[in-house]
C-alpha atoms as a PDB file:
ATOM      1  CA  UNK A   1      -0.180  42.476 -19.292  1.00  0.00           C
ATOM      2  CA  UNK A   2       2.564  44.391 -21.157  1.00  0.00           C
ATOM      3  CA  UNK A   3       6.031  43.674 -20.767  1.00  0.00           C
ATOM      4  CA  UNK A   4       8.891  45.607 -22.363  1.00  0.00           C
ATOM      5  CA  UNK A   5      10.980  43.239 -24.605  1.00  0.00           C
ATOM      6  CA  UNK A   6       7.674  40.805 -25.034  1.00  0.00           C
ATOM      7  CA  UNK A   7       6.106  41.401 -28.295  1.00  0.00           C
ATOM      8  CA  UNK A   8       2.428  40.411 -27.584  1.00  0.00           C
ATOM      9  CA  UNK A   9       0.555  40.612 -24.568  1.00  0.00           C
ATOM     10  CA  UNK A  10       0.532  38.814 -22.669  1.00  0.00           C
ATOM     11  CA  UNK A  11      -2.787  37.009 -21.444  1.00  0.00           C
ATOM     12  CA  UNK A  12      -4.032  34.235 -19.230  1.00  0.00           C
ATOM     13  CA  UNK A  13      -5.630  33.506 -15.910  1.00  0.00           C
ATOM     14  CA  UNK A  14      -4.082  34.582 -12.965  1.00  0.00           C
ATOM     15  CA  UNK A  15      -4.486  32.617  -9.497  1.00  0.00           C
ATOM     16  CA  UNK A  16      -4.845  34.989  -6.943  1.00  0.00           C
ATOM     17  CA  UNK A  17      -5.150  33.990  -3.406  1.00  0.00           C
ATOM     18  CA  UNK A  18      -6.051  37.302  -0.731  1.00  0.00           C
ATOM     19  CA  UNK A  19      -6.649  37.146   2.656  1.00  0.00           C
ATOM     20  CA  UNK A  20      -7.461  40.888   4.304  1.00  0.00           C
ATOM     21  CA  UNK A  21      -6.707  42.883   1.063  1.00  0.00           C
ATOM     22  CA  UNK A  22      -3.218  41.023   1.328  1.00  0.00           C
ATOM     23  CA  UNK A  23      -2.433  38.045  -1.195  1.00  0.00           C
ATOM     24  CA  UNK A  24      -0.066  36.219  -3.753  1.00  0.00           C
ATOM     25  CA  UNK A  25      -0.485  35.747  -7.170  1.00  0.00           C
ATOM     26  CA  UNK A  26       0.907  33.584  -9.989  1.00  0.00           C
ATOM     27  CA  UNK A  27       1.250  33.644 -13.574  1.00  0.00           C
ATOM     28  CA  UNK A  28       2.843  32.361 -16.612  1.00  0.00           C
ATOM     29  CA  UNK A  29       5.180  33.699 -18.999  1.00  0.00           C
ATOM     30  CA  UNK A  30       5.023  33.330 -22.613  1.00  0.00           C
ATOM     31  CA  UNK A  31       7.493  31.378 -24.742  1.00  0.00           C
ATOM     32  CA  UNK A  32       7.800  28.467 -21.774  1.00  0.00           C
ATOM     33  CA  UNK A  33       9.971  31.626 -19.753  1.00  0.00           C
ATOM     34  CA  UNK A  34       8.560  29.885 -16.882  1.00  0.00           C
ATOM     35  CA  UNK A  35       6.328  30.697 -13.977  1.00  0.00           C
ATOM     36  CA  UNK A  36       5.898  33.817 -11.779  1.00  0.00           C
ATOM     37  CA  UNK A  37       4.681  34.510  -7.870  1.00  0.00           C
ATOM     38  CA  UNK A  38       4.420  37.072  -5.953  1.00  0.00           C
ATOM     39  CA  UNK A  39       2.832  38.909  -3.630  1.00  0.00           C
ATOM     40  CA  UNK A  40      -0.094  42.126  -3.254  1.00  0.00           C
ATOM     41  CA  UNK A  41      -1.283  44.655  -0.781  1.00  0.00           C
ATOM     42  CA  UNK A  42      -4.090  46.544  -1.282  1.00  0.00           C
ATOM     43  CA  UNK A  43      -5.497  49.813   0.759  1.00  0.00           C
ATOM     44  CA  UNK A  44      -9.064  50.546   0.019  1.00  0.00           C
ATOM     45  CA  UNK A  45      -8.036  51.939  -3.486  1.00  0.00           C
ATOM     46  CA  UNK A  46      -4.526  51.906  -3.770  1.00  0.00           C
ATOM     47  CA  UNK A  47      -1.519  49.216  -3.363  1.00  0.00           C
ATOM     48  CA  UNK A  48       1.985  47.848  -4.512  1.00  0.00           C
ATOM     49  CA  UNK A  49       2.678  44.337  -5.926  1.00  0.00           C
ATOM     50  CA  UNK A  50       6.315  42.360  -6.715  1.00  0.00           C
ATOM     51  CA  UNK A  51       7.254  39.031  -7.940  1.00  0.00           C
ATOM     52  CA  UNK A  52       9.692  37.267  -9.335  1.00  0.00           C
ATOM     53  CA  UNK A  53      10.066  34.534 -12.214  1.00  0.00           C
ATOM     54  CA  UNK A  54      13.039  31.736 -11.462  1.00  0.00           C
ATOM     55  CA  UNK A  55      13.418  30.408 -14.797  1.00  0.00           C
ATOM     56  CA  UNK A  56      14.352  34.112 -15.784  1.00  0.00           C
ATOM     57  CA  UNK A  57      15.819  35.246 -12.606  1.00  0.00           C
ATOM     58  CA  UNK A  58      13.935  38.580 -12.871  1.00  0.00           C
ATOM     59  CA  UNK A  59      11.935  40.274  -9.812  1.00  0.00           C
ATOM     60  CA  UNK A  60       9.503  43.334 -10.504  1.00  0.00           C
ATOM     61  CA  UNK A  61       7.629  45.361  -8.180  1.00  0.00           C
ATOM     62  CA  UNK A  62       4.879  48.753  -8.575  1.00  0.00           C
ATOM     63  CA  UNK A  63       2.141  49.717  -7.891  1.00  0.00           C
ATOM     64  CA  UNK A  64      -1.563  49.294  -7.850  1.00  0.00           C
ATOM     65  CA  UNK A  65      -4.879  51.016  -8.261  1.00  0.00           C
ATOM     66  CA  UNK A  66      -7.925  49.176  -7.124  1.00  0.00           C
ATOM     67  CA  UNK A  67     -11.492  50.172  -9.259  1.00  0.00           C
ATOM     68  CA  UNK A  68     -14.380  49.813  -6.692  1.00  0.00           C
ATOM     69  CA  UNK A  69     -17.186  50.027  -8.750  1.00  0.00           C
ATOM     70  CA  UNK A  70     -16.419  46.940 -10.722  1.00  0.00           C
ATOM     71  CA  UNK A  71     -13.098  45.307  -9.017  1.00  0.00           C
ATOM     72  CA  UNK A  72     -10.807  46.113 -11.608  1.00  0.00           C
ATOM     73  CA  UNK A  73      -7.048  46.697 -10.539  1.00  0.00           C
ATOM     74  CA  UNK A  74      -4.665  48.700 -12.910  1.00  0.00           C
ATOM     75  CA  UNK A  75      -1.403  47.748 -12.319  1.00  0.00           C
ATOM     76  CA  UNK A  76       2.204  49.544 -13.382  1.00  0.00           C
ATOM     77  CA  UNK A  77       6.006  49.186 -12.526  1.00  0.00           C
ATOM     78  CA  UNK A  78       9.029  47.946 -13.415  1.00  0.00           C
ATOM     79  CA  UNK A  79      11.620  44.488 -13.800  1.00  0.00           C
ATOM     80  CA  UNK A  80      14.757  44.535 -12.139  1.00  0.00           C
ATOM     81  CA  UNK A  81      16.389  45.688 -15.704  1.00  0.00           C
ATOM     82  CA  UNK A  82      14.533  48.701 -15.897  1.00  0.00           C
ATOM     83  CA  UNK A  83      11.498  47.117 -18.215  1.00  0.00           C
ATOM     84  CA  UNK A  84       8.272  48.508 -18.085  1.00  0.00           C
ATOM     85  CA  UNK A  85       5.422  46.363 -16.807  1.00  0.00           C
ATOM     86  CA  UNK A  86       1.782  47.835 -16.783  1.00  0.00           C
ATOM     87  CA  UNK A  87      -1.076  45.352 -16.440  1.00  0.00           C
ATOM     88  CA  UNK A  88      -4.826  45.289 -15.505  1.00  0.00           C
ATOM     89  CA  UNK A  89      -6.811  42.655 -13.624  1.00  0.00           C
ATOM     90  CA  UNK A  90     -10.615  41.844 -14.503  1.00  0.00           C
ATOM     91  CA  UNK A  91     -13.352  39.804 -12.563  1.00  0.00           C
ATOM     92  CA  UNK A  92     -15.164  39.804 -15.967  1.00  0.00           C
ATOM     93  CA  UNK A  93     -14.339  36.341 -18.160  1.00  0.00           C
END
């Protein structure tokens, strides 16, 4: 994941829990900015996501684009201060 005003990337494992191409997911944040959930919907190729992280008291929400040959999703949008967020999800470790 990138995330204007974070320097690196940000990487990890993300917990995803779906239920009829609905779900919520939940991440960490560099730098011990805390945790983040949220929520996804997914059409057969395309979507929209949002969360928001307490400790920073930021929300974000876009969209998504689901790959499916291989299950990849690409996503993109922005933070409640205008900061780019773009992202992309892998099955592959």
């Amino acid at each position: 994941m990138s995330w204007e005003g974070y320097d690196d990337l940000i990487l990890g494992k993300i917990t995803f829990s779906e239920q009829d191409l609905f779900g919520k997911v939940k991440f960490s944040l560099p730098n011990d900015d805390g945790d983040c959930i949220g929520t996804y919907a997914l059409s057969q190729v395309k979507g929209t996501w949002s969360f928001i992280c307490l400790k920073k008291n930021i929300n974000a929400s876009g969209t998504l684009t689901l790959n499916n040959l291989d299950g990849e999703v690409n996503g993109k949008g922005k933070d409640n201060l205008e900061k780019k967020i773009k992202f992309k999800i892998s099955t592959k470790d």
